[in-house]
Protein backbone atom coordinates (compact mmCIF):
# COMPACT_ATOMS: atom_id res chain seq x y z
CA UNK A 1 16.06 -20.75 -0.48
CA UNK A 2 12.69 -19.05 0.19
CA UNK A 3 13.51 -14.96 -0.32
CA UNK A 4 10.25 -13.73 2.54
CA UNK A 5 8.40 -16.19 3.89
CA UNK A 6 6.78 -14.24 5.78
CA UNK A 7 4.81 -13.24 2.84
CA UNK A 8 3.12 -16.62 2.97
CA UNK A 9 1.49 -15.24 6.67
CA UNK A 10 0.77 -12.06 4.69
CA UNK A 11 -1.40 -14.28 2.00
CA UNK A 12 -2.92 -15.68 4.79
CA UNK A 13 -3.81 -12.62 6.12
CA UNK A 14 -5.56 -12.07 2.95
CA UNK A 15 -7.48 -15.18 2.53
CA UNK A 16 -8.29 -14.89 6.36
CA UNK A 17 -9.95 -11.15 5.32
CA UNK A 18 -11.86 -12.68 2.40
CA UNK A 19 -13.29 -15.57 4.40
CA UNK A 20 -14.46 -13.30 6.98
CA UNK A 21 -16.13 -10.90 4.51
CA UNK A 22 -17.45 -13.73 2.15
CA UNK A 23 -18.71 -16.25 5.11
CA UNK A 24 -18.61 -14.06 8.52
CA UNK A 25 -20.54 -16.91 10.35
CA UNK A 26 -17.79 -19.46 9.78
CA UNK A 27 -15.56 -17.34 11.51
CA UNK A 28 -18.07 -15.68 13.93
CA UNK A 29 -14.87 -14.88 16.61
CA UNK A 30 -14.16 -12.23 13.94
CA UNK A 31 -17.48 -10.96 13.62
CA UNK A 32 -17.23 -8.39 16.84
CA UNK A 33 -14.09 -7.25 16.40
CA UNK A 34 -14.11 -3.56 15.84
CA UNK A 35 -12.20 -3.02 12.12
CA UNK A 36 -12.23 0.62 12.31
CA UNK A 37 -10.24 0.57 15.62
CA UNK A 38 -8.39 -1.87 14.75
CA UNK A 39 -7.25 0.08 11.68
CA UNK A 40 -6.90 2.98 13.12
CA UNK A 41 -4.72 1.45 16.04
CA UNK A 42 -2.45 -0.37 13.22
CA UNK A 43 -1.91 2.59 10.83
CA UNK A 44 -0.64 4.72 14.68
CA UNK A 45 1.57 2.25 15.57
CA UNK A 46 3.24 2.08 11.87
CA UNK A 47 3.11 5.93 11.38
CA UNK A 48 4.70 6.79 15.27
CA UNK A 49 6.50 3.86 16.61
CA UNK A 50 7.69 1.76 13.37
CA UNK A 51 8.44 4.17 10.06
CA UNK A 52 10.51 6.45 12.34
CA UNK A 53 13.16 3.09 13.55
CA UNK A 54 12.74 1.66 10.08
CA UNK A 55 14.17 5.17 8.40
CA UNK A 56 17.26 5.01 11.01
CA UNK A 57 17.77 1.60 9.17
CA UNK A 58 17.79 3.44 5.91
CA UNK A 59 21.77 2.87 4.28
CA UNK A 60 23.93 5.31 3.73
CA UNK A 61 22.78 4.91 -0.06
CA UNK A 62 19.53 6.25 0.85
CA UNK A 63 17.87 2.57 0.28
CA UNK A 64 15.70 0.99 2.65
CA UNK A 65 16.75 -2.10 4.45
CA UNK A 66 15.03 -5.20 2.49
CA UNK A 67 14.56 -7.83 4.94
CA UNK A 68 11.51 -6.06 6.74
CA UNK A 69 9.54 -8.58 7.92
CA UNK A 70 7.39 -6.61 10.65
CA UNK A 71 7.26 -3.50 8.72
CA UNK A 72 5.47 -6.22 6.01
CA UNK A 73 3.53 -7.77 8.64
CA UNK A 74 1.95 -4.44 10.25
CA UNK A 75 0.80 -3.09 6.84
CA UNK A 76 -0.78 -5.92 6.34
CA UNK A 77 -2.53 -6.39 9.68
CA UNK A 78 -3.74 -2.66 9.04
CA UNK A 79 -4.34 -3.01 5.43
CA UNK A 80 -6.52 -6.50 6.45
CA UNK A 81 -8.47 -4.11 9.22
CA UNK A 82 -8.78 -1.06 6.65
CA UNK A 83 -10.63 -3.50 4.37
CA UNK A 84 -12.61 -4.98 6.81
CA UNK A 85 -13.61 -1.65 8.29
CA UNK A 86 -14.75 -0.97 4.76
CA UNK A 87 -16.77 -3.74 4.19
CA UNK A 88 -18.65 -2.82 7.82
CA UNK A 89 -20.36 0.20 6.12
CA UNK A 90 -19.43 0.00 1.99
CA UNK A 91 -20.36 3.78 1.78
CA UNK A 92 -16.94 4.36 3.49
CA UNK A 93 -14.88 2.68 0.09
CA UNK A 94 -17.58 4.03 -1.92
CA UNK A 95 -16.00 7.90 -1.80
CA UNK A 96 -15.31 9.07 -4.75
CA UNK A 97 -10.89 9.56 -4.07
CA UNK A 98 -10.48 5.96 -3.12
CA UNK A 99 -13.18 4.85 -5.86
CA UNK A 100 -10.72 6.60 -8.21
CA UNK A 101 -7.31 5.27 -6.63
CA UNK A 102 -9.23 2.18 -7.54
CA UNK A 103 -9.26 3.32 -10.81
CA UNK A 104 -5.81 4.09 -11.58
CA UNK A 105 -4.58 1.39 -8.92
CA UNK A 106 -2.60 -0.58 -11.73
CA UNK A 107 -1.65 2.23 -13.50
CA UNK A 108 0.14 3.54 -9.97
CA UNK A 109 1.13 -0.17 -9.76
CA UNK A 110 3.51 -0.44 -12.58
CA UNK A 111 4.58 3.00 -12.58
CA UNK A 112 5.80 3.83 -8.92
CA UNK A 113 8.99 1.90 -8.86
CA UNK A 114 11.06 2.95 -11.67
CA UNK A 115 9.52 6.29 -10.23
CA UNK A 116 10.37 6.31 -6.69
CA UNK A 117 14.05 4.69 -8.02
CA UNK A 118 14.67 7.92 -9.68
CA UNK A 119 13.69 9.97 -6.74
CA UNK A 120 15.82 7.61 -4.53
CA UNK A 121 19.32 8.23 -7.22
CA UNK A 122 18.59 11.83 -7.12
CA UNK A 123 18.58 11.79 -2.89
CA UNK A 124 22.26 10.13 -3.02
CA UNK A 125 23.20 12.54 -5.69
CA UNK A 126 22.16 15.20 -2.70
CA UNK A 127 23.47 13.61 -0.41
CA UNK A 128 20.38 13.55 1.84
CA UNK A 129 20.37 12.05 5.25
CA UNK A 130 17.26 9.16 6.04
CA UNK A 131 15.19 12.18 7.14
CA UNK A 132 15.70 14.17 3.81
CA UNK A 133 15.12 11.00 1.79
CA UNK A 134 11.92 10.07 3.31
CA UNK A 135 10.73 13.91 2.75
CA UNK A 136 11.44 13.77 -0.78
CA UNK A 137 9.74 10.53 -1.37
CA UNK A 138 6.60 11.10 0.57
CA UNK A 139 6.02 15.09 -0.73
CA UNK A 140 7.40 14.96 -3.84
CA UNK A 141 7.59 10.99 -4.97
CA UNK A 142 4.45 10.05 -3.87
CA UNK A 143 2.43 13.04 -5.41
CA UNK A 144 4.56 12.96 -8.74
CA UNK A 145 3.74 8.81 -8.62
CA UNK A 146 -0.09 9.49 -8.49
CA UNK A 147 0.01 11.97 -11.49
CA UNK A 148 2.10 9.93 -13.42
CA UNK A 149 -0.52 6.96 -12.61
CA UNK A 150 -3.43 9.30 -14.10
CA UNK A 151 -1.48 9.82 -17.24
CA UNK A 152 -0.52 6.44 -17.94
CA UNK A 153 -4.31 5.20 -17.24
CA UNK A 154 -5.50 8.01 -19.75
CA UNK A 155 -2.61 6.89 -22.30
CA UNK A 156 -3.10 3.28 -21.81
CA UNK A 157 -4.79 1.17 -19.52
CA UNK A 158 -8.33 2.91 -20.11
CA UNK A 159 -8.31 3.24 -23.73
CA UNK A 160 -6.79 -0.40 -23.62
CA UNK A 161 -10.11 -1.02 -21.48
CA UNK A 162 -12.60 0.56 -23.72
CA UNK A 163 -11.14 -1.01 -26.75
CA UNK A 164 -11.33 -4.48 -25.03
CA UNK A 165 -14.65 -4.07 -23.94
CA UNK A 166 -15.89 -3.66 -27.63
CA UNK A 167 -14.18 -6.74 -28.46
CA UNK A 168 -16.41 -8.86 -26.65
């Protein structure tokens, strides 16, 4: 049994981004559209119309519901436009908070969900409703996530980094 397959449409949402960066005549239909609008439109309709139904699906147990498949499929649609916006004027990615969320972007990768799992015990353990939950995780989860990240990139990944690069 195939867990999500709609990740195979999110893939190809990715590959469909990097041939239209890499080789925009091949796919000159793509060429007009209007990224930054198209992001911006995307990221609304998550933000207002989607996150607030998906939290009423949150359990009692404060965990999300896991079969998600258009929650999946709108972050990606965004997170394809966001990119492509990007690439329409570089200087945009080229600021120097995303150029260090690049940085620390494995760091924040491997850290977040034993992180956020914590957070998520300690919101049953108060007995918070969907609302409270969501709160916690975005003010105080997602901040506390992002430190953590910086600390494990200074303790690890970026002397790990330097030390490889004299290796070579």
């Amino acid at each position: 049994r195939l867990g999500s397959p709609w990740y195979l449409g999110l893939f190809s949402l990715g590959m469909l981004a990097a041939q239209i960066r890499v080789r925009p005549e091949t796919l000159s239909r793509f060429a007009e559209v209007p990224w930054r609008t198209a992001a911006l439109m995307a990221w609304a309709l998550f933000f207002i119309g989607i996150l607030p139904t998906h939290l009423r699906g949150v359990n009692t147990q404060g965990g999300v519901l896991e079969e998600a498949p258009i929650y999946d499929l709108l972050i990606g649609i965004a997170a394809m436009a966001t990119i492509l916006a990007g690439c329409e004027k570089p200087t945009w990615l080229e600021r120097p908070i995303l150029r260090n969320l690049g940085t620390i972007s494995f760091s924040l990768y491997l850290s977040h969900a034993p992180l956020l799992a914590i957070f998520g015990w300690l919101c049953r353990q108060m007995n918070l409703n969907a609302w409270g939950t969501a709160t916690v995780m975005y003010f105080a989860g997602v901040p506390l996530c992002l430190g953590a990240a910086v600390l494990f990139y200074r303790a690890f990944e970026g002397p790990t980094q330097r030390l490889a690069a004299r290796c070579r």
